[in-house]
C-alpha atoms as a PDB file:
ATOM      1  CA  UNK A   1     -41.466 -39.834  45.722  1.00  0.00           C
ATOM      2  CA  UNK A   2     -39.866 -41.668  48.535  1.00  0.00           C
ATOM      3  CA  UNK A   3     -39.584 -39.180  51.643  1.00  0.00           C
ATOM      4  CA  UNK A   4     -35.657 -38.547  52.374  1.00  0.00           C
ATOM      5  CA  UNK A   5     -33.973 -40.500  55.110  1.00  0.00           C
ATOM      6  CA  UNK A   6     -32.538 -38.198  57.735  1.00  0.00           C
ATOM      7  CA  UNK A   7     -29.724 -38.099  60.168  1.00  0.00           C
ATOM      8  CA  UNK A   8     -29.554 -36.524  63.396  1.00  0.00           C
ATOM      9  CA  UNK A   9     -26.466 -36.130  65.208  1.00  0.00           C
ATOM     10  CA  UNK A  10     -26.576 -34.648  68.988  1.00  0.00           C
ATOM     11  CA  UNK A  11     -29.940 -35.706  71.332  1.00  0.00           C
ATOM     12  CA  UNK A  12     -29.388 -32.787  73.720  1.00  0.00           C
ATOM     13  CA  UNK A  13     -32.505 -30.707  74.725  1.00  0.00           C
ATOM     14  CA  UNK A  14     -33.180 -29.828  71.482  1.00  0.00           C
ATOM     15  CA  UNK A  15     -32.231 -32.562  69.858  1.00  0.00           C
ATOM     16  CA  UNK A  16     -34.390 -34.939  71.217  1.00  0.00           C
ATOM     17  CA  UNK A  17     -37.388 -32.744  70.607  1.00  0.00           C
ATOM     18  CA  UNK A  18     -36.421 -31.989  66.802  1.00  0.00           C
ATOM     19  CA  UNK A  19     -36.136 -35.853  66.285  1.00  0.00           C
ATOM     20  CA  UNK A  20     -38.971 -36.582  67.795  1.00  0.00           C
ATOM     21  CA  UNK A  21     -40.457 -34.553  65.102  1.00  0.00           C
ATOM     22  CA  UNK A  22     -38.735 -35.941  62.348  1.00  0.00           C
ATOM     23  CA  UNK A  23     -39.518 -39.160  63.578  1.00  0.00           C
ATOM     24  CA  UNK A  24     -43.469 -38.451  63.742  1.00  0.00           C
ATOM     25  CA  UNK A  25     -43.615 -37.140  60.308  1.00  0.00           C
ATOM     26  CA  UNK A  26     -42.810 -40.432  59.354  1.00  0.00           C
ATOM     27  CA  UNK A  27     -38.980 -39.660  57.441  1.00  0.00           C
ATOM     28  CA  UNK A  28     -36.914 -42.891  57.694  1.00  0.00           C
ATOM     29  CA  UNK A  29     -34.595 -41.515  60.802  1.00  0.00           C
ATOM     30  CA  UNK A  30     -31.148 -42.853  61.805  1.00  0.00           C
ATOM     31  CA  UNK A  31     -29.405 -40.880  65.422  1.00  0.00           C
ATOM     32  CA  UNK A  32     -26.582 -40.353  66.771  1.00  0.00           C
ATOM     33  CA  UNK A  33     -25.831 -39.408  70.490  1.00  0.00           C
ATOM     34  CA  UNK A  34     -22.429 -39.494  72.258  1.00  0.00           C
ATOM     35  CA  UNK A  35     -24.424 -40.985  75.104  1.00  0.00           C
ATOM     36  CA  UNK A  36     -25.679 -43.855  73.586  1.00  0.00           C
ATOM     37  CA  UNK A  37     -28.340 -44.798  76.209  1.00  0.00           C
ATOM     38  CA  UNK A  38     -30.603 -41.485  75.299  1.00  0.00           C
ATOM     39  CA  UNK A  39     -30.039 -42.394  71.302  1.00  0.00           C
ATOM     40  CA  UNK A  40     -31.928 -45.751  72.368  1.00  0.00           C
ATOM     41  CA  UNK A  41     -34.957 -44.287  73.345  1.00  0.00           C
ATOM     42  CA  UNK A  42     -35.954 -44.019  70.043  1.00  0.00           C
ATOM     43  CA  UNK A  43     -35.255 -46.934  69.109  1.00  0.00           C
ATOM     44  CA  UNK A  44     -38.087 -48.564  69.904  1.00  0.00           C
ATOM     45  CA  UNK A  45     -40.321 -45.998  67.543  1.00  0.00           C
ATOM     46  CA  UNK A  46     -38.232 -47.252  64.577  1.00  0.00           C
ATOM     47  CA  UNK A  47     -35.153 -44.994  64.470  1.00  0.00           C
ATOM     48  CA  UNK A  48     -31.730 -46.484  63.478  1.00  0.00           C
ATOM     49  CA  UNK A  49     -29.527 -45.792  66.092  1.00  0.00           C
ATOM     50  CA  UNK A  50     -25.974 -45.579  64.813  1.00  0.00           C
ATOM     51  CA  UNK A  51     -23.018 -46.161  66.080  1.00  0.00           C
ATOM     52  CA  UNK A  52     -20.813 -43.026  64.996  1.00  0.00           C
ATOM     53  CA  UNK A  53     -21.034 -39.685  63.308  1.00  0.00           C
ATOM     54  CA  UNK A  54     -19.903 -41.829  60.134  1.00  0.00           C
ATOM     55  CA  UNK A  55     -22.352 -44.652  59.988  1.00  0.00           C
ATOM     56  CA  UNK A  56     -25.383 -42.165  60.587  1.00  0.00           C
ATOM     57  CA  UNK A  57     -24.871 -40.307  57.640  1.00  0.00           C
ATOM     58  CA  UNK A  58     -24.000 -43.007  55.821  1.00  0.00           C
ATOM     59  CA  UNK A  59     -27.388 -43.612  54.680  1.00  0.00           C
ATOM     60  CA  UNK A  60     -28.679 -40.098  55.219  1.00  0.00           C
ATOM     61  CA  UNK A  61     -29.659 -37.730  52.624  1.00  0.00           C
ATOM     62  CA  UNK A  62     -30.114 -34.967  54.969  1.00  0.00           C
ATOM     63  CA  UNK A  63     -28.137 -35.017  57.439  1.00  0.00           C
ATOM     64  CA  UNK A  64     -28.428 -32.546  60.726  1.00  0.00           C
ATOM     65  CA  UNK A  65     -26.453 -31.917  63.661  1.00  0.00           C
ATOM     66  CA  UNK A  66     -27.716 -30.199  66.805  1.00  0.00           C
ATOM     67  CA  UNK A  67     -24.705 -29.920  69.361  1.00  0.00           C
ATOM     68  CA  UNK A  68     -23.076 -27.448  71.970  1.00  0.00           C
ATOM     69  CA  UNK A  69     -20.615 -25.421  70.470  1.00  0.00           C
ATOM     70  CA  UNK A  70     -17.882 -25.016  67.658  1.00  0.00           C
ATOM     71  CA  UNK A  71     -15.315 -28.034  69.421  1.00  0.00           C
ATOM     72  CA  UNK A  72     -18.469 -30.516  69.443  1.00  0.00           C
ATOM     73  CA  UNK A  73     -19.536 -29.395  66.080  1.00  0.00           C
ATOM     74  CA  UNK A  74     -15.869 -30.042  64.614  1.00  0.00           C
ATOM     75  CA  UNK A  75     -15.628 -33.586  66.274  1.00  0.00           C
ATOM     76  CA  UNK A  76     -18.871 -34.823  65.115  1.00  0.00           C
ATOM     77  CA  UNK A  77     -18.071 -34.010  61.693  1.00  0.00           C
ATOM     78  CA  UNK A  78     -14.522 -34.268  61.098  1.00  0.00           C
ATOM     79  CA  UNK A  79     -13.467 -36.030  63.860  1.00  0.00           C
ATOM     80  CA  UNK A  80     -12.572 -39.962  64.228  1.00  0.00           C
ATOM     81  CA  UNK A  81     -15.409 -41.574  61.948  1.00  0.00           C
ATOM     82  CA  UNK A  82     -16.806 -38.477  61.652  1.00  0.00           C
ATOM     83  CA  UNK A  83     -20.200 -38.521  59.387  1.00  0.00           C
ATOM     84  CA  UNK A  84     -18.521 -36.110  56.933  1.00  0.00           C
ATOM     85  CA  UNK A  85     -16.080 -39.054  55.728  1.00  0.00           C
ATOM     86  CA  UNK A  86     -19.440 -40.905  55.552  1.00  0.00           C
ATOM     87  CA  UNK A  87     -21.569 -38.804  53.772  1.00  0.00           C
ATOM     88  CA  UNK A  88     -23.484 -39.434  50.528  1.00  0.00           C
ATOM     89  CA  UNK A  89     -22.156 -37.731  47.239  1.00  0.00           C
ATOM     90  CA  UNK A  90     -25.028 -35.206  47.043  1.00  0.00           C
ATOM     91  CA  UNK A  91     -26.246 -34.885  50.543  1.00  0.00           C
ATOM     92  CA  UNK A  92     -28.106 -32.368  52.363  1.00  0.00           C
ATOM     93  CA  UNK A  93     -25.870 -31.333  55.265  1.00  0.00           C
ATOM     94  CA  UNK A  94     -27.669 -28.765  57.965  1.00  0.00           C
ATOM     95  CA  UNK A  95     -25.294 -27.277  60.923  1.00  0.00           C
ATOM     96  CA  UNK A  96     -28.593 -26.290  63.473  1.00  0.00           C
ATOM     97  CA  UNK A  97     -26.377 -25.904  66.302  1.00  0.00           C
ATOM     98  CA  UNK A  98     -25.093 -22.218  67.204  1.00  0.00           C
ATOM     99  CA  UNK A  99     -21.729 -22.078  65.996  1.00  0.00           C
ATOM    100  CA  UNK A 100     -19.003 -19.519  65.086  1.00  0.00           C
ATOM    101  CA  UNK A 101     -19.443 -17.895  61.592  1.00  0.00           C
ATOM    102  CA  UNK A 102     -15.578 -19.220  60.578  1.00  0.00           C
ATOM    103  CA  UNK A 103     -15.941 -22.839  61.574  1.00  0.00           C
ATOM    104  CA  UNK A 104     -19.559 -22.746  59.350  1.00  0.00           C
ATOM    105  CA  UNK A 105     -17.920 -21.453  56.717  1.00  0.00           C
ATOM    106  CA  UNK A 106     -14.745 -24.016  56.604  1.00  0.00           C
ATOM    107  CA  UNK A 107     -17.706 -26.794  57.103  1.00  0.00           C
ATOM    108  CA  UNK A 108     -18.773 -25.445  54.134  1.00  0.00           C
ATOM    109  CA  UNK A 109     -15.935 -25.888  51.928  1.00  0.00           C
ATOM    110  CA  UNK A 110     -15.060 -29.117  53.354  1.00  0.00           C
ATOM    111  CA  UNK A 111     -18.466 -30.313  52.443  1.00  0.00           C
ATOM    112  CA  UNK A 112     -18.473 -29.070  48.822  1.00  0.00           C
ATOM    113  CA  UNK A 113     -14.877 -31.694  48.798  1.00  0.00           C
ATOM    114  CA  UNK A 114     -17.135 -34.307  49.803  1.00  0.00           C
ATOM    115  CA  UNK A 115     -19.755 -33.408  46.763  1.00  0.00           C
ATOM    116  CA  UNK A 116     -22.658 -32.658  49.081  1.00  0.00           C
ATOM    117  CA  UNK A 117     -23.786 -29.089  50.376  1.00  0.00           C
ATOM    118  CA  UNK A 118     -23.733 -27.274  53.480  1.00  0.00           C
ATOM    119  CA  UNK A 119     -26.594 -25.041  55.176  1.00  0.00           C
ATOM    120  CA  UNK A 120     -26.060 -23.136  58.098  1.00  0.00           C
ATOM    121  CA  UNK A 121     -29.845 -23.284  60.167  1.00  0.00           C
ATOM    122  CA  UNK A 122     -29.480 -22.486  63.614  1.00  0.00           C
ATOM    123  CA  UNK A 123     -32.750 -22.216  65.402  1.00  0.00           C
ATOM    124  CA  UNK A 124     -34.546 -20.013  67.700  1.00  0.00           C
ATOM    125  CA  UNK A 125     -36.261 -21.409  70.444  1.00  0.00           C
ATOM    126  CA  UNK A 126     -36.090 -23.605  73.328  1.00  0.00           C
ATOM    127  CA  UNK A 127     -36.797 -26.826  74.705  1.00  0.00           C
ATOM    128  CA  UNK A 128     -40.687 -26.831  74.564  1.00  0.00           C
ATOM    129  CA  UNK A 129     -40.515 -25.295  70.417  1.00  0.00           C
ATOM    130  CA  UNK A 130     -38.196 -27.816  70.007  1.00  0.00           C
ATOM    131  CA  UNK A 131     -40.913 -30.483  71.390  1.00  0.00           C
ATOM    132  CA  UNK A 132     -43.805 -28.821  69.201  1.00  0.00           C
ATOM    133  CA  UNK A 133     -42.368 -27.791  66.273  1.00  0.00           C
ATOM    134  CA  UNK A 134     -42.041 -24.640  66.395  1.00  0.00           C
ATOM    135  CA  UNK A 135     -38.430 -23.321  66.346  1.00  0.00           C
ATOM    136  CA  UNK A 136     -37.532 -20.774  63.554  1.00  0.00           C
ATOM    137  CA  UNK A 137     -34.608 -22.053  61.113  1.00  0.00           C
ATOM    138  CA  UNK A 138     -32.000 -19.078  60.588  1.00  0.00           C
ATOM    139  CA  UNK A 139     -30.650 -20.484  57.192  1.00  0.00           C
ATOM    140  CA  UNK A 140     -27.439 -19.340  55.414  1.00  0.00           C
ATOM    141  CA  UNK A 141     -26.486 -21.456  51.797  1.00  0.00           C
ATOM    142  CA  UNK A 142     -28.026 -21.995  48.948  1.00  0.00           C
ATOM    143  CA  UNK A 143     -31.847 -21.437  48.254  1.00  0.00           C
ATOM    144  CA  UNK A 144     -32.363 -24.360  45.894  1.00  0.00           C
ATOM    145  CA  UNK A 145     -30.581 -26.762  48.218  1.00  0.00           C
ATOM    146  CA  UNK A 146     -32.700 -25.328  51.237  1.00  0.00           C
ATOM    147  CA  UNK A 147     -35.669 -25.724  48.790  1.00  0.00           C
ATOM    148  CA  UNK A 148     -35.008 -29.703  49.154  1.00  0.00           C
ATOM    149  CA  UNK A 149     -34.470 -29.787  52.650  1.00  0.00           C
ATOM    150  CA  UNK A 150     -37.961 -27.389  53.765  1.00  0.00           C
ATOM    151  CA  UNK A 151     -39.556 -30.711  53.766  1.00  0.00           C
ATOM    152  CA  UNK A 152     -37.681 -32.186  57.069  1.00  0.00           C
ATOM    153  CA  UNK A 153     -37.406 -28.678  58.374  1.00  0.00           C
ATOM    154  CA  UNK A 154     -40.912 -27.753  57.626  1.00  0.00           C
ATOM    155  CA  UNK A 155     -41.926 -30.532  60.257  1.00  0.00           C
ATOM    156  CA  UNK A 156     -39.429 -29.290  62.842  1.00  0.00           C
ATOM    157  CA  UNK A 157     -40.682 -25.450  62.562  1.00  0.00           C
ATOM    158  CA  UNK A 158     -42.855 -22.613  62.300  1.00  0.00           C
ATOM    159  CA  UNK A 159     -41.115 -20.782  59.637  1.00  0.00           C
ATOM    160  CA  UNK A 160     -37.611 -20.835  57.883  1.00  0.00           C
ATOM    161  CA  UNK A 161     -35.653 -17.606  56.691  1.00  0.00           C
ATOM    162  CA  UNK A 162     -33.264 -17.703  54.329  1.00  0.00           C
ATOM    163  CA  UNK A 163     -30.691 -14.907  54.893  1.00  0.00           C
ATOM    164  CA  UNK A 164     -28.171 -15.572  52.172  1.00  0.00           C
ATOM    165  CA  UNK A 165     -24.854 -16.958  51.658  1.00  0.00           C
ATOM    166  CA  UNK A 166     -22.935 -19.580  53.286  1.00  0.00           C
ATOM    167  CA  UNK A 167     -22.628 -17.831  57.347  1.00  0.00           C
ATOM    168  CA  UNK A 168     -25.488 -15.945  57.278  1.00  0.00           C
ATOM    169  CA  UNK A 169     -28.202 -18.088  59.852  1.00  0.00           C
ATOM    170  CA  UNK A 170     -25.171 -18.566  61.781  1.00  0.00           C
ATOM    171  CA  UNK A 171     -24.156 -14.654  61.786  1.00  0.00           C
ATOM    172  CA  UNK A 172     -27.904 -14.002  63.022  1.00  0.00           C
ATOM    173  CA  UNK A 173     -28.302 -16.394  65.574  1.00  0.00           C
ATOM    174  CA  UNK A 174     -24.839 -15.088  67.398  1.00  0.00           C
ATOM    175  CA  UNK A 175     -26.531 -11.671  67.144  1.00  0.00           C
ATOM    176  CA  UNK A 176     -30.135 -12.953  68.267  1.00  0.00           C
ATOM    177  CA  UNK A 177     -28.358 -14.727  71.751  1.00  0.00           C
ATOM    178  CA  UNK A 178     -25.640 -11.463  72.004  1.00  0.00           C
ATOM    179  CA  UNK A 179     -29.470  -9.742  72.601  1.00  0.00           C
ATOM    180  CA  UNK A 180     -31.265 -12.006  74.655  1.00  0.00           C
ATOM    181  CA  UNK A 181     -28.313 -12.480  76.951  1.00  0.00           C
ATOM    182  CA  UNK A 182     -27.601  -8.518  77.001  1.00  0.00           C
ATOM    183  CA  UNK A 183     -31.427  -8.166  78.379  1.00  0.00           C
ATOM    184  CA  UNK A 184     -30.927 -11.137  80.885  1.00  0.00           C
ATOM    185  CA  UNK A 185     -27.994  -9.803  82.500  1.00  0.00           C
ATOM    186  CA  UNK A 186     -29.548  -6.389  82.527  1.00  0.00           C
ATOM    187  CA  UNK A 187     -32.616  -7.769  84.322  1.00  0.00           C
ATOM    188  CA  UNK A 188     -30.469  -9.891  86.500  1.00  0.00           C
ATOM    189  CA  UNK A 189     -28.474  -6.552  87.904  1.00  0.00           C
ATOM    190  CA  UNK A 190     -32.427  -4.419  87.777  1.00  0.00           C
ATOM    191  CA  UNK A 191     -33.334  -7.281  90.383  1.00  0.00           C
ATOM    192  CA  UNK A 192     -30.086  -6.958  92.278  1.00  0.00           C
ATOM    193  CA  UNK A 193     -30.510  -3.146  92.680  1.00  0.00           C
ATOM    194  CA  UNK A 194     -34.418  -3.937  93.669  1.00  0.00           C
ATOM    195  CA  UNK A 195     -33.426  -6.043  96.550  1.00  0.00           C
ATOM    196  CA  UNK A 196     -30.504  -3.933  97.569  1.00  0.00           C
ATOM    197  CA  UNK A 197     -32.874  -0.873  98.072  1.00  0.00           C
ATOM    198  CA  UNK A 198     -35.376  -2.949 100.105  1.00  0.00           C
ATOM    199  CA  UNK A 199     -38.182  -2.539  96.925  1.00  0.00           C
ATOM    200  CA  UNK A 200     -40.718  -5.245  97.189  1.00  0.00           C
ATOM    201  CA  UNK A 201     -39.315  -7.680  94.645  1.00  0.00           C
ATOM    202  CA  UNK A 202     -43.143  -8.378  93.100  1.00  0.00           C
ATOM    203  CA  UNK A 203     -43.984  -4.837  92.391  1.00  0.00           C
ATOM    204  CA  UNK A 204     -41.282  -3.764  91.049  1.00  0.00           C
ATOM    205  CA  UNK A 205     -40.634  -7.073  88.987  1.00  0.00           C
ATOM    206  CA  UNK A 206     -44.953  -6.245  88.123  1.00  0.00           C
ATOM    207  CA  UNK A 207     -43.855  -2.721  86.967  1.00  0.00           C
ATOM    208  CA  UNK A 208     -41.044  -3.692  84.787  1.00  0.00           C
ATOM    209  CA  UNK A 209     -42.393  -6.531  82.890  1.00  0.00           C
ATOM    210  CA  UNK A 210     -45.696  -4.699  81.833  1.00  0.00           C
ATOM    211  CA  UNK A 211     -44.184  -1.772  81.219  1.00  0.00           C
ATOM    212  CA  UNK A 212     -41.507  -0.555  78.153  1.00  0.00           C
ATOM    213  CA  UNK A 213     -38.630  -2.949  79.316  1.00  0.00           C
ATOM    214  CA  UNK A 214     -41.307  -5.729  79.377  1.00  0.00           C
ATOM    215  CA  UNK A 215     -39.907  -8.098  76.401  1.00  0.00           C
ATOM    216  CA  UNK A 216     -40.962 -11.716  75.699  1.00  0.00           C
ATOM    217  CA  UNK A 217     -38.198 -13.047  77.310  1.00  0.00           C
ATOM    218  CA  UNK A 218     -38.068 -10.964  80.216  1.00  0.00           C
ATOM    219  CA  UNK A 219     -41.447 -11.628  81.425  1.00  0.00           C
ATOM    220  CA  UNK A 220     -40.493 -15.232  80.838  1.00  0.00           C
ATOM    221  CA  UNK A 221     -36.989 -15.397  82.525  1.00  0.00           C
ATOM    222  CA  UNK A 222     -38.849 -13.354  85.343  1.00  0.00           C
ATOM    223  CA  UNK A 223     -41.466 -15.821  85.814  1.00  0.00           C
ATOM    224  CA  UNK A 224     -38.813 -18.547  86.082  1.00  0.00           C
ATOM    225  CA  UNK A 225     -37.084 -16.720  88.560  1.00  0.00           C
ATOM    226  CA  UNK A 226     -39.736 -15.864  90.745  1.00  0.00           C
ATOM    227  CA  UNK A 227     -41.040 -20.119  90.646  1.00  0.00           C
ATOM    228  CA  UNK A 228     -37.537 -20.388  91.284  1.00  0.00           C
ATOM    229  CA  UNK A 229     -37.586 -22.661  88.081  1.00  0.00           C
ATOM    230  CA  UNK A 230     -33.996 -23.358  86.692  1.00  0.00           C
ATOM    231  CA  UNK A 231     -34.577 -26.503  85.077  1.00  0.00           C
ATOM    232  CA  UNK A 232     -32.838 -26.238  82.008  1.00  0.00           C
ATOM    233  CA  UNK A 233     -34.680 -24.942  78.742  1.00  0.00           C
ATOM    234  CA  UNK A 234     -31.193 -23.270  77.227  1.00  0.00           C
ATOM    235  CA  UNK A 235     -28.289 -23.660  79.536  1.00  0.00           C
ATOM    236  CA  UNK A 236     -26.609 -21.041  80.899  1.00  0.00           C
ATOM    237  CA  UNK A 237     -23.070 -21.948  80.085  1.00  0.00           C
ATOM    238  CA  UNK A 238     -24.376 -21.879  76.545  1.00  0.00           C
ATOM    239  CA  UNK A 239     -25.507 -18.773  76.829  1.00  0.00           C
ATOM    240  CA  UNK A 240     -22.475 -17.312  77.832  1.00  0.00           C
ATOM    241  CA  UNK A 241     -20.613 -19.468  75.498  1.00  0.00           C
ATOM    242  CA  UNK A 242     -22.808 -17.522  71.781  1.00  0.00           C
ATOM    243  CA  UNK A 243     -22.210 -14.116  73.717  1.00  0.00           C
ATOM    244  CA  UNK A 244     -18.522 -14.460  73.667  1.00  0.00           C
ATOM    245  CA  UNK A 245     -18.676 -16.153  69.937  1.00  0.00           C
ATOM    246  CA  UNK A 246     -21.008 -12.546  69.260  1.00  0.00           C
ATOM    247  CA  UNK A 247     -18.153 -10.301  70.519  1.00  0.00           C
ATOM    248  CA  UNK A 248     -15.728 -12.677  68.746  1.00  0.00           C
ATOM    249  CA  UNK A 249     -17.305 -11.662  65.178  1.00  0.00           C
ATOM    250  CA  UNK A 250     -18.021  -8.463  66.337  1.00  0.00           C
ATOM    251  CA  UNK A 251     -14.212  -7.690  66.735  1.00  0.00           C
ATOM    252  CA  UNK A 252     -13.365  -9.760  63.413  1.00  0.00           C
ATOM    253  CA  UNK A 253     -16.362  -7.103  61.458  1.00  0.00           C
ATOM    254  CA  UNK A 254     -14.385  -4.101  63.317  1.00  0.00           C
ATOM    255  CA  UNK A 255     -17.276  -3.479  65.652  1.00  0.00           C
ATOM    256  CA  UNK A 256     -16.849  -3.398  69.352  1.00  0.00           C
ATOM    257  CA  UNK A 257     -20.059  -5.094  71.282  1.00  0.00           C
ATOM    258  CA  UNK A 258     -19.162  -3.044  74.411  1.00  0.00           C
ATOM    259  CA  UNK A 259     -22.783  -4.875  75.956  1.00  0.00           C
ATOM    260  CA  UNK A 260     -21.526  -7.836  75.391  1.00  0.00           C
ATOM    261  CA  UNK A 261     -18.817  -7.685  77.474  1.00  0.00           C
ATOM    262  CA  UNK A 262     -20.459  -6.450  80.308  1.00  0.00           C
ATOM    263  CA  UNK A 263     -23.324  -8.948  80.202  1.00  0.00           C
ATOM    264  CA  UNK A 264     -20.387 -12.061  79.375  1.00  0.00           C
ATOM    265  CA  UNK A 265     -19.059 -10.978  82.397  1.00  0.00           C
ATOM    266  CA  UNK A 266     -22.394 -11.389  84.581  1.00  0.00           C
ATOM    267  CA  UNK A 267     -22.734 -14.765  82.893  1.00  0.00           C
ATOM    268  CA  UNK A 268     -19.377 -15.867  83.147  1.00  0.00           C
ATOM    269  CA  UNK A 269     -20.694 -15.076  87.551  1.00  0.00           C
ATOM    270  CA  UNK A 270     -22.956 -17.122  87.549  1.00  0.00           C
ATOM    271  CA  UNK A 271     -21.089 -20.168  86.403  1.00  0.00           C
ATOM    272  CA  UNK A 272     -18.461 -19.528  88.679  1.00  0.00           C
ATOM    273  CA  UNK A 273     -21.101 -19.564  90.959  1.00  0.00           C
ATOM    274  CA  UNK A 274     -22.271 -22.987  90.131  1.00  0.00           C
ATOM    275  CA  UNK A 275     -25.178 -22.265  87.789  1.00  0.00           C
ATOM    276  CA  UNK A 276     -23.692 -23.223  84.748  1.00  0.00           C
ATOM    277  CA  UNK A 277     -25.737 -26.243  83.648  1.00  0.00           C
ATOM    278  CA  UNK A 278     -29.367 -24.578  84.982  1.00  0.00           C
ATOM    279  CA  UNK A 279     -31.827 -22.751  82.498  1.00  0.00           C
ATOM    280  CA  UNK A 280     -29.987 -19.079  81.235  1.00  0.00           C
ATOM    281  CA  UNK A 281     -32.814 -17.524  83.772  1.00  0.00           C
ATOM    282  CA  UNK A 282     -30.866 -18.667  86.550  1.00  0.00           C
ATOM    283  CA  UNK A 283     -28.548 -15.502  85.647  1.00  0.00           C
ATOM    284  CA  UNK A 284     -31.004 -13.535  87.920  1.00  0.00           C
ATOM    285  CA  UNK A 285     -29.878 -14.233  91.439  1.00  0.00           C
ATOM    286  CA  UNK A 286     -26.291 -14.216  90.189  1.00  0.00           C
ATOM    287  CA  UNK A 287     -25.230 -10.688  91.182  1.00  0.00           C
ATOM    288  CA  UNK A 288     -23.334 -10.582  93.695  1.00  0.00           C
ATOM    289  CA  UNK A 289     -23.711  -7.574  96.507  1.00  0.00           C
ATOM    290  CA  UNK A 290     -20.788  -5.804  98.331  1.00  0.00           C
END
């Protein structure tokens, strides 16, 4: 059988790593980049670069976008030649970026008035899994239409889950980020109190991230911080951006993410602070004193 052409719509940090994939694995790949210049690069390893949302997924019969937030999601698709007026009649359409629950679900229906299907796959992961293939694809939609697309996203990942219905990878992913940004911001004030009672910064920072409060991701973001590193894996305007989209669908479920205020709040610091477009590690350092 002929391998499925694919589409990919948004060459951002993970973007360009999940095409690259795609692209190696030897699927027929059309992008699509609002910049066009980084779209080009891949041009000269055979991709189609297209002009517009539309003409990408024109030919596509997967198509997958992998943009910022719920605005950029709704442009690329429904916007001015957006590629759901070009879509195939039976396409595979895959919303990877992390996006509120409502908007995935009104993709959804719009897509089933086009005749194709939606899935909802955010990832998790960062730029380097992206590179390697191996995010994990939080799916929400149907099983037998994620059944045809595990082929593309097999190449991309290290595993896919399929949660359920239509809202489901998306639902996961806002609570996955609500997490890791709760224990960033928490780490970010530990470090603030550290330095504000004149603790050596290296043994206490030691202590923490080899003992009980020693996650994953805090003995990476603390190993950022301390190489003063902040070169953007998962930006921390983005990160502040799923936390508020968590408490969003927290209050619409009637539950009250109390944590995620208080840790938006840090974030929301450190952008005013200038650290917006840095890595999300870049939180620690943010607190101010006084």
């Amino acid at each position: 059988m002929a391998q499925p052409r694919v589409a990919i719509l948004g060459l951002g940090i993970m973007g360009v790593g999940m095409a690259g994939r795609v692209l190696s694995a030897g699927f027929p790949l059309t992008v699509y980049n609002r910049n066009r210049e980084k779209a080009m690069a891949f041009a000269s390893q055979g991709a189609t670069v297209a002009a517009t949302p539309r003409e990408a997924a024109a030919t596509a019969d997967i198509v997958i976008t992998m943009v910022a937030d719920d605005t950029a999601s709704r442009d690329v698709w429904l916007g001015e030649n957006g590629a759901l007026a070009g879509a195939r009649n039976g396409a595979v359409l895959i919303e990877s970026s992390t996006v509120s629950v409502p908007w995935v679900r009104e993709l959804a229906a719009a897509a089933v008035g086009r005749g194709c299907e939606l899935l909802d796959a955010p990832v998790t992961g960062s730029k380097p899994h992206a590179a390697s293939g191996e995010l994990l694809f939080l799916v929400g939609g149907s099983a037998s239409v994620l059944a045809v697309a595990r082929p593309v996203l097999a190449v991309m990942s290290r595993d896919m889950v399929h949660l359920g219905p239509t809202g489901s990878g998306a639902l996961l992913k806002l609570v996955n980020n609500f997490l890791c940004g709760v224990q960033a911001a928490s780490f970010a004030e530990a470090t603030a109190l550290i330095d504000a009672g004149g603790l050596d910064r290296q043994k206490a920072v030691a202590v923490l991230t080899n003992g009980a409060p020693g996650s994953p991701l805090i003995k990476i973001i603390s190993a950022r911080a301390a190489a003063g590193d902040f070169s953007p894996n998962f930006l921390l305007r983005l990160m502040a951006k799923d936390i508020g989209y968590a408490q969003a669908e927290g209050a619409r479920d009637g539950v009250t993410l109390q944590t995620a205020g208080a840790a938006l709040a840090v974030f929301k610091n450190a952008i005013e602070s200038g650290r917006g477009d840095q890595d999300f590690a870049a939180v620690i350092g943010s607190v101010p004193r006084g």
